[in-house]
Protein backbone atom coordinates (compact mmCIF):
# COMPACT_ATOMS: atom_id res chain seq x y z
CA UNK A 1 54.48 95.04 105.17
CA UNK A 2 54.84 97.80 102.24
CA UNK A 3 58.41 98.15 102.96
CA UNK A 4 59.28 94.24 102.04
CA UNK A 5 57.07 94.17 98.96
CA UNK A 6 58.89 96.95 98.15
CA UNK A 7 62.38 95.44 98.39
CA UNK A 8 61.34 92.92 96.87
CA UNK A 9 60.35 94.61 93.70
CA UNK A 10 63.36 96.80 93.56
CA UNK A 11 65.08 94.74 90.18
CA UNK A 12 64.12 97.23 87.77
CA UNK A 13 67.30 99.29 86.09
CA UNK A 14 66.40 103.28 85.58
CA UNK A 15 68.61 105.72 83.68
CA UNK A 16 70.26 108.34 84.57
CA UNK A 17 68.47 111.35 84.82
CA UNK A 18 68.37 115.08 86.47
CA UNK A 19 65.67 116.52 88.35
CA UNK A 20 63.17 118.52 85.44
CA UNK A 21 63.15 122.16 85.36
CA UNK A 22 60.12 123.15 87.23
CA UNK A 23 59.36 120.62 89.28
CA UNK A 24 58.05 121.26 92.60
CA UNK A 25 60.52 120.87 95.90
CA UNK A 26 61.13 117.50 97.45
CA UNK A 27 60.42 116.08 93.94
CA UNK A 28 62.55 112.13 94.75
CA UNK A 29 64.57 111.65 90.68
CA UNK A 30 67.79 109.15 91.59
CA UNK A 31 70.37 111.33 89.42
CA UNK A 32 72.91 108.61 89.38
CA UNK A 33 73.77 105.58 86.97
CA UNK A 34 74.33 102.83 89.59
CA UNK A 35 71.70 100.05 89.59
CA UNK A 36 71.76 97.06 91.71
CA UNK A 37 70.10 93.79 90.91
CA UNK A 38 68.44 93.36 94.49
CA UNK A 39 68.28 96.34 96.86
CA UNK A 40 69.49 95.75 100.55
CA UNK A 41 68.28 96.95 103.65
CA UNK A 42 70.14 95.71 106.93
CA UNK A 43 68.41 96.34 110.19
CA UNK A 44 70.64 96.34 113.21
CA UNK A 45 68.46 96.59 116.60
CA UNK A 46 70.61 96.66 120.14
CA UNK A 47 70.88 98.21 123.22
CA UNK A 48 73.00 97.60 126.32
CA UNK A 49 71.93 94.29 126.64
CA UNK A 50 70.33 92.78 123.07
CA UNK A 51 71.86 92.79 119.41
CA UNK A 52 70.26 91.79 116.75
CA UNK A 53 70.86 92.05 113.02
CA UNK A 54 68.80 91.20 109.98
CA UNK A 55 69.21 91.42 106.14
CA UNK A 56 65.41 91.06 105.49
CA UNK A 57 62.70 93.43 106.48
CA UNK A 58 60.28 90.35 107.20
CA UNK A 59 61.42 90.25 110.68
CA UNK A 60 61.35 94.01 111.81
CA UNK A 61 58.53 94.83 113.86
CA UNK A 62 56.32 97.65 112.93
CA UNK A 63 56.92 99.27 116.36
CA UNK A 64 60.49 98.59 118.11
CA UNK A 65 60.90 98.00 121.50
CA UNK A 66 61.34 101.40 123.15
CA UNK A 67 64.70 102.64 124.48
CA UNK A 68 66.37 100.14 121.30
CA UNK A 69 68.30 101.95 118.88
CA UNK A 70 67.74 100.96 115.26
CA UNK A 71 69.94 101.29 112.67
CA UNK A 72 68.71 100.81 108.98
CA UNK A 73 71.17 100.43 106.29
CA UNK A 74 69.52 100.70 103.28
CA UNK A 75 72.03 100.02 99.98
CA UNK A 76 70.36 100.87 96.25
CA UNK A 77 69.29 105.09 95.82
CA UNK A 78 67.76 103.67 92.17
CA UNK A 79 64.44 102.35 94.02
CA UNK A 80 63.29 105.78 94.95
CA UNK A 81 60.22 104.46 96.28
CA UNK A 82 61.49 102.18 98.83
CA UNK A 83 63.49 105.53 100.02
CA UNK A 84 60.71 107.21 100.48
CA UNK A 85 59.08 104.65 102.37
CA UNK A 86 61.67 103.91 104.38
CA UNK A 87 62.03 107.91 105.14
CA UNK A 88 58.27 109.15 105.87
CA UNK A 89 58.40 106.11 108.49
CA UNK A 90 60.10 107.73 110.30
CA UNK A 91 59.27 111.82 109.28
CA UNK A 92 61.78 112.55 107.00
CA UNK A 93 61.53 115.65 105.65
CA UNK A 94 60.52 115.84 101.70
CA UNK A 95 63.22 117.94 101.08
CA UNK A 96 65.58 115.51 102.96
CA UNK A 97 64.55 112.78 100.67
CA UNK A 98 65.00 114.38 97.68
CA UNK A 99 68.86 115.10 98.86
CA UNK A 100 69.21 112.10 99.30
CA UNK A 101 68.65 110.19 95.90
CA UNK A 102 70.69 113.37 94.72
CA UNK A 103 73.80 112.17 94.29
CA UNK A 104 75.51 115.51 93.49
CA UNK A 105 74.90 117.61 97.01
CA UNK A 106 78.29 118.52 98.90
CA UNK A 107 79.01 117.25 102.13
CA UNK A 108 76.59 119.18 104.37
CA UNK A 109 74.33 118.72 107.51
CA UNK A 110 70.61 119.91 107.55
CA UNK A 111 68.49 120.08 110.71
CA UNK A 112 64.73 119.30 110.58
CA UNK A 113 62.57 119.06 113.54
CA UNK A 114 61.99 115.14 113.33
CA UNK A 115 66.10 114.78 112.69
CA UNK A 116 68.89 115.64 110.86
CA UNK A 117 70.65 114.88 107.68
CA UNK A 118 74.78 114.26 107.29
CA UNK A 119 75.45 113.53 103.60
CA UNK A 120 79.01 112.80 102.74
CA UNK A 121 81.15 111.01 99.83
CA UNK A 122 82.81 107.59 100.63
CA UNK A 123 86.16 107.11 98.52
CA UNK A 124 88.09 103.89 97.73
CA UNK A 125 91.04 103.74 95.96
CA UNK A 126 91.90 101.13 93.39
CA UNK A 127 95.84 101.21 93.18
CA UNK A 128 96.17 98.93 90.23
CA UNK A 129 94.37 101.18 88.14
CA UNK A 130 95.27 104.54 90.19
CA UNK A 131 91.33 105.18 90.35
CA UNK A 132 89.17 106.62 92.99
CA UNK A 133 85.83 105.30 93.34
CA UNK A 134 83.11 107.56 94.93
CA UNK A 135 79.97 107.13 96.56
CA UNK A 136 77.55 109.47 98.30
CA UNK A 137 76.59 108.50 101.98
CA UNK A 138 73.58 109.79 103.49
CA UNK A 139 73.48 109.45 107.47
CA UNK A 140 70.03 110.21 108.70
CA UNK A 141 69.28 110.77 112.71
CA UNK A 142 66.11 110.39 114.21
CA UNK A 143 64.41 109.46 117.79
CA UNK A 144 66.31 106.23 118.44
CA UNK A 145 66.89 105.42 114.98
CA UNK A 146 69.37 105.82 112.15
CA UNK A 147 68.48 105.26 108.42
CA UNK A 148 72.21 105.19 106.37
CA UNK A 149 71.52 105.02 102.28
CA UNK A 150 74.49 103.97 100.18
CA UNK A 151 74.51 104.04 96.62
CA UNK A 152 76.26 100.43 96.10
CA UNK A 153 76.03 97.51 97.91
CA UNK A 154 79.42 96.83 99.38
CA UNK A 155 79.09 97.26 103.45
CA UNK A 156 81.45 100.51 104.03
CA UNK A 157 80.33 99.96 107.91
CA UNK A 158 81.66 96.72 108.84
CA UNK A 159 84.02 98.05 111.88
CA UNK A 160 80.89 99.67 113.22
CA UNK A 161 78.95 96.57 113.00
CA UNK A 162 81.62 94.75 114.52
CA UNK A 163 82.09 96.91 117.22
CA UNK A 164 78.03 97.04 117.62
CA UNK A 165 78.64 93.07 118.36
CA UNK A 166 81.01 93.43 121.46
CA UNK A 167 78.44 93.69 124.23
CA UNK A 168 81.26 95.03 126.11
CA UNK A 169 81.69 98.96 123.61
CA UNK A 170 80.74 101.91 124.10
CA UNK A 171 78.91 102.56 121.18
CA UNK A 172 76.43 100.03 122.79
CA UNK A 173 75.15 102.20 125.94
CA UNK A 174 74.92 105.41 123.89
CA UNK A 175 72.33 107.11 122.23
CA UNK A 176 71.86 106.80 118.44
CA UNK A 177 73.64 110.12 117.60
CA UNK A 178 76.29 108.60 118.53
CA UNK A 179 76.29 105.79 116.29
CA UNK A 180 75.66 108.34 113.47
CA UNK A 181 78.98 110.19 114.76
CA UNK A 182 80.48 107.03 114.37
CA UNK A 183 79.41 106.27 110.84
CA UNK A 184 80.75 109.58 110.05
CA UNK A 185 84.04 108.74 111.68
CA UNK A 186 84.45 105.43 109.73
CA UNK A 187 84.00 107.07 106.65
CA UNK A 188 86.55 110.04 107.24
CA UNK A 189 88.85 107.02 108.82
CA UNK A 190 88.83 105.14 105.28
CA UNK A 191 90.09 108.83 103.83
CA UNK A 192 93.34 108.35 105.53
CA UNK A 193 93.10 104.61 103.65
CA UNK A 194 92.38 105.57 100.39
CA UNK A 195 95.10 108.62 100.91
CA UNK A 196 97.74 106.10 102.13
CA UNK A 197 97.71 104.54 98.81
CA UNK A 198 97.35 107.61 97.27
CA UNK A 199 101.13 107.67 98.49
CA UNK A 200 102.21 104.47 97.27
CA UNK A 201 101.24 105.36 94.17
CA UNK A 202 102.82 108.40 93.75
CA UNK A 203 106.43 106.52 95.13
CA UNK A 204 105.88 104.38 92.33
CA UNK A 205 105.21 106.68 89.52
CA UNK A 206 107.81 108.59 90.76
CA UNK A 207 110.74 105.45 91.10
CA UNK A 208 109.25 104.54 87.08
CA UNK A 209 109.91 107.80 85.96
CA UNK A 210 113.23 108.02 87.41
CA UNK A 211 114.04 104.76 86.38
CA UNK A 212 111.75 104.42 82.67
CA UNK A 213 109.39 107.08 81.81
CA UNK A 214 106.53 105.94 79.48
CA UNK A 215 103.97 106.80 77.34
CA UNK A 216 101.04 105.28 79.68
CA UNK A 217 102.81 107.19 82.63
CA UNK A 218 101.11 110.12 82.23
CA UNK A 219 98.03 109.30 82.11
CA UNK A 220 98.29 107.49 85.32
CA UNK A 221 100.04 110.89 86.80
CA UNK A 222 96.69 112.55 85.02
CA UNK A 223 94.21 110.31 86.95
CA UNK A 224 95.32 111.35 90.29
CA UNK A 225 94.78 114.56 89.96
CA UNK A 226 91.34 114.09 89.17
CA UNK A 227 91.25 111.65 91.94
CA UNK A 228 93.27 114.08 94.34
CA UNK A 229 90.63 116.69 92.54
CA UNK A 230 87.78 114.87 93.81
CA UNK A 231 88.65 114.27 96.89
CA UNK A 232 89.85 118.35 97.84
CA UNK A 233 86.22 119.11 96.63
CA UNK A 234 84.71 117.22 98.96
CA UNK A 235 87.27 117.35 102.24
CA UNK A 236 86.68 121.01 101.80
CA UNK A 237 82.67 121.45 102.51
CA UNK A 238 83.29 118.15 104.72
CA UNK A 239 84.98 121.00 107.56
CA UNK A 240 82.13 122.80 107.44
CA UNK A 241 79.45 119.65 107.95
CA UNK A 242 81.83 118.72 111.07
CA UNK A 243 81.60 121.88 112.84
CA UNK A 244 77.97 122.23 112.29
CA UNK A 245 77.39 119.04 113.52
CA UNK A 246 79.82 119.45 116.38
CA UNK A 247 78.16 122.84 117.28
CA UNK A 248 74.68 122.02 116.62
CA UNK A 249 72.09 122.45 119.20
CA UNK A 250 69.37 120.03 117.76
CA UNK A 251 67.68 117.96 120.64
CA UNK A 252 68.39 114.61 119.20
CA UNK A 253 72.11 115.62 119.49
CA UNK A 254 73.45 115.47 123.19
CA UNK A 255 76.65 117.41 124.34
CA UNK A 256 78.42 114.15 125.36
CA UNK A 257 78.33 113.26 121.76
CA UNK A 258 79.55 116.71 120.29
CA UNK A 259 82.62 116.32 122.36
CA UNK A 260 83.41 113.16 120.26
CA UNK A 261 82.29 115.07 117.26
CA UNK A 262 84.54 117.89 117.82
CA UNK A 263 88.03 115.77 117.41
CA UNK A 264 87.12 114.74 114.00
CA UNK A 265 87.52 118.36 113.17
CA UNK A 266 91.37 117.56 113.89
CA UNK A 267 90.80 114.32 111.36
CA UNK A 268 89.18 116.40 108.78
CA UNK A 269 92.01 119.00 108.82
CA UNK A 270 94.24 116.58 108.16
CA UNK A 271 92.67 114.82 105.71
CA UNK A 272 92.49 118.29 103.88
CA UNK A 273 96.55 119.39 104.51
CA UNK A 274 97.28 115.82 102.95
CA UNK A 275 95.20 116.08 99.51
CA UNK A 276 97.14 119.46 99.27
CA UNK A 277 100.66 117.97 100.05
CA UNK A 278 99.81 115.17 97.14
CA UNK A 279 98.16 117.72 94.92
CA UNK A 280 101.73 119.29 94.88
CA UNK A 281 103.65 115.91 94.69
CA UNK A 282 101.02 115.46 92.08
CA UNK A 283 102.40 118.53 89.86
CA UNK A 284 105.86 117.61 91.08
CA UNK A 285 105.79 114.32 89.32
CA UNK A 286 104.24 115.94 85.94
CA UNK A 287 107.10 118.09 85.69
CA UNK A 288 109.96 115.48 86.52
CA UNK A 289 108.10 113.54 83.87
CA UNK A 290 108.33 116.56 81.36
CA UNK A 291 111.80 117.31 82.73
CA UNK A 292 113.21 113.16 82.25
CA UNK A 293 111.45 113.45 78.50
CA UNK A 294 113.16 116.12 77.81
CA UNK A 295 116.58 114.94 78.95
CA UNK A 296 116.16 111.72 77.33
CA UNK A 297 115.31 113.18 74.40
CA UNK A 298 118.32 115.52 74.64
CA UNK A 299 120.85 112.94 75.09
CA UNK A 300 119.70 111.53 71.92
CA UNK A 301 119.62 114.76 69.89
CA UNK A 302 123.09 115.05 71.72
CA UNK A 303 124.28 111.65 70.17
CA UNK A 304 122.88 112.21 66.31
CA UNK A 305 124.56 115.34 66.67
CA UNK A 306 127.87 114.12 67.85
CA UNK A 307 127.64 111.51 65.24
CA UNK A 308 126.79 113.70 62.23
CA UNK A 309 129.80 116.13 63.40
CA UNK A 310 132.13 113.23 62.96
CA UNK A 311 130.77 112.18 59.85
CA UNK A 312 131.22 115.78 58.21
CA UNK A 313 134.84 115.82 57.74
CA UNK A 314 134.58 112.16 56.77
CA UNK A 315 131.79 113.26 54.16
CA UNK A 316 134.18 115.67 53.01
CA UNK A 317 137.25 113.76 52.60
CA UNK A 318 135.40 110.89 50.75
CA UNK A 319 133.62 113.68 48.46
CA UNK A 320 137.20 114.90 47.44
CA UNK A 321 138.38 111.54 46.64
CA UNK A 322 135.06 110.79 45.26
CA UNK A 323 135.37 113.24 42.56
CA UNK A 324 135.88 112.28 38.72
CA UNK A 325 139.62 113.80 38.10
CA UNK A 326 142.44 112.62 35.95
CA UNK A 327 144.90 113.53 38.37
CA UNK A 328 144.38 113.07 41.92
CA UNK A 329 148.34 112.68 43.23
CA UNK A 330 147.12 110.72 46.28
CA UNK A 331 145.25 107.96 43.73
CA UNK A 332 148.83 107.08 42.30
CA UNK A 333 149.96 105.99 46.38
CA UNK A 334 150.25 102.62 46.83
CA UNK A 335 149.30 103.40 50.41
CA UNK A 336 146.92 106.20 49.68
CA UNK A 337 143.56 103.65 50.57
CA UNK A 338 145.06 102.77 53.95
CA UNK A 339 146.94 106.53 54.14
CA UNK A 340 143.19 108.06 54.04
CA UNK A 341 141.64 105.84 57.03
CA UNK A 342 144.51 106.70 59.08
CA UNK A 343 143.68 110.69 58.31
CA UNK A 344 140.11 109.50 58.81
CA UNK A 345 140.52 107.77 62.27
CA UNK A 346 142.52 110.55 63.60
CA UNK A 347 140.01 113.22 62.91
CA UNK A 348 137.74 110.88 65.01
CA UNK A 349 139.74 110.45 67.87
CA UNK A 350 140.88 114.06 67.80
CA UNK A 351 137.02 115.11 67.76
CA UNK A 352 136.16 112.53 70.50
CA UNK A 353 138.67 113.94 72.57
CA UNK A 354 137.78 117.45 71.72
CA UNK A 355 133.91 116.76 73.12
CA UNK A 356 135.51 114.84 76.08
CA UNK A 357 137.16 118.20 77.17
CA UNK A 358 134.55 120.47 76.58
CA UNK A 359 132.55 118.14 78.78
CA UNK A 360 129.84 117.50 75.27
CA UNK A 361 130.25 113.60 75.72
């Protein structure tokens, strides 16, 4: 089979590049920089009564059983040409395709009249760094088959597969757009993850900068706003997607699964009220961190400042005494050394006391 010699061919590493100026539509250029080693593609086959899975594409047949969903999961956008095999199998749409390798498109659905396209970004958040990692999703329905293509190969669909294994789930006896509404679902699920620590990390920064504010601080404080950023530019077009795909009246998309569709609007809402909510903690925490750099470094202009004021009359007395006269009646005292640090204490304590009261100290 093509699709296998393909896969297995799929080892070579491609730069980064954009589509040319010019080039005719559904052009297929992978505009991203990720490159895996070996490029995956996971079959799952199943209906009511069978499940099957495979990681190879050895064992597919060339024409499933009918009435069996399949699910391909194919992981690696670099191999273009293994997308577009895997695609015009089953009639996607050249302009489809070439969304699909495009890793810059905003969440959106597209209707074609072989099946649609749901394209989406994945985040994970890495709370030891307080980074956001990002990866574009592409959910493609067709008759009794849905193609997913993820840009890395981690599996961001294990609950789904899991619940695919319990002969006993729903997501068994129902059609396949409702196993793309429930890809779509885990990924808007793992927003409330990634926002959830998100939270911790903004407790933290905040309990260090009330406690020690440092150097390195802000530029943790700096790189959750761009995650926060990220993730408000993408839960925003994300609304739209959902209600299009809740609404939609493509035949491959049956009422009983809109209904389903329809309460992630509520998810997707949320999702959005939250990265607003920590977009203001966000801008919160960059001005206590101003605010406790500025105090800090107040109380220590505060304390040279106290300290030089003490030392003035002190500077003054010892540049009297200092001074190169014959007669200086206080230099004939016996006592006059020890008569001076007495004078000299005083004014401290008097001064010390004087800041006390107004509150200074």
């Amino acid at each position: 089979m093509r699709i296998t010699r393909l896969i297995k061919s799929a080892t070579d590493s491609l730069p980064k590049v954009r589509k040319a100026v010019g080039a005719p539509p559904g052009t297929m250029v992978y505009t991203g920089e990720r490159v895996m080693e070996q490029v995956h593609v996971h079959l799952t086959h199943y209906d009511a009564e069978v499940f099957t899975t495979v990681t190879t594409l050895d064992a597919i047949p060339d024409d499933p059983s009918t009435g069996k969903i399949s699910w391909y999961d194919m992981r690696g956008l670099h191999h273009t040409d293994l997308v577009e095999e895997l695609g015009v199998s089953y009639g996607m749409h050249p302009l489809a395709l070439e969304d699909v390798v495009d890793i810059q498109q905003r969440p959106k659905m597209e209707s074609y009249e072989e099946g649609v396209l749901l394209q989406l970004k994945a985040f994970s958040y890495f709370r030891e760094k307080r980074e956001l990692h990002v990866e574009q999703v592409s959910v493609y329905l067709a008759e009794n088959t849905v193609i997913t293509f993820q840009e890395d190969g981690g599996d961001l669909f294990a609950s789904v597969r899991n619940r695919l294994k319990n002969a006993n789930g729903r997501i068994r006896s129902r059609p396949a757009d409702y196993l793309a509404y429930a890809l779509v679902d885990n990924i808007i699920d793992n927003y409330f993850v990634a926002l959830d620590q998100i939270e911790e990390s903004l407790d933290e920064l905040e309990a260090s900068i009330m406690q020690e504010p440092k150097v390195e601080t802000k530029a943790l404080i700096h790189n959750l706003k761009l995650a926060l950023l990220t993730m408000r530019k993408s839960s925003s077009p994300l609304r739209e997607m959902i209600n299009r795909f809740g609404d939609s009246e493509h035949r491959l998309i049956s009422e009983d699964t809109q209904l389903f569709v329809r309460d992630l609007k509520d998810h997707v809402i949320q999702v959005t009220d939250l990265v607003e909510t920590y977009r203001d903690v966000t801008n919160g925490l960059y001005d206590l961190y101003v605010s406790e750099i500025s105090f800090r470094m107040n109380s220590v202009m505060q304390t040279l400042t106290i300290v030089s004021t003490i030392f003035i009359p002190l500077s003054f007395l010892a540049g009297v005494y200092g001074m190169n006269f014959e007669y200086i009646p206080e230099l004939r005292q016996s006592n006059g050394y020890f008569i001076l640090w007495a004078v000299m204490l005083t004014i401290i304590g008097l001064m010390l006391w004087w800041f006390r009261r107004k509150r200074w100290l």
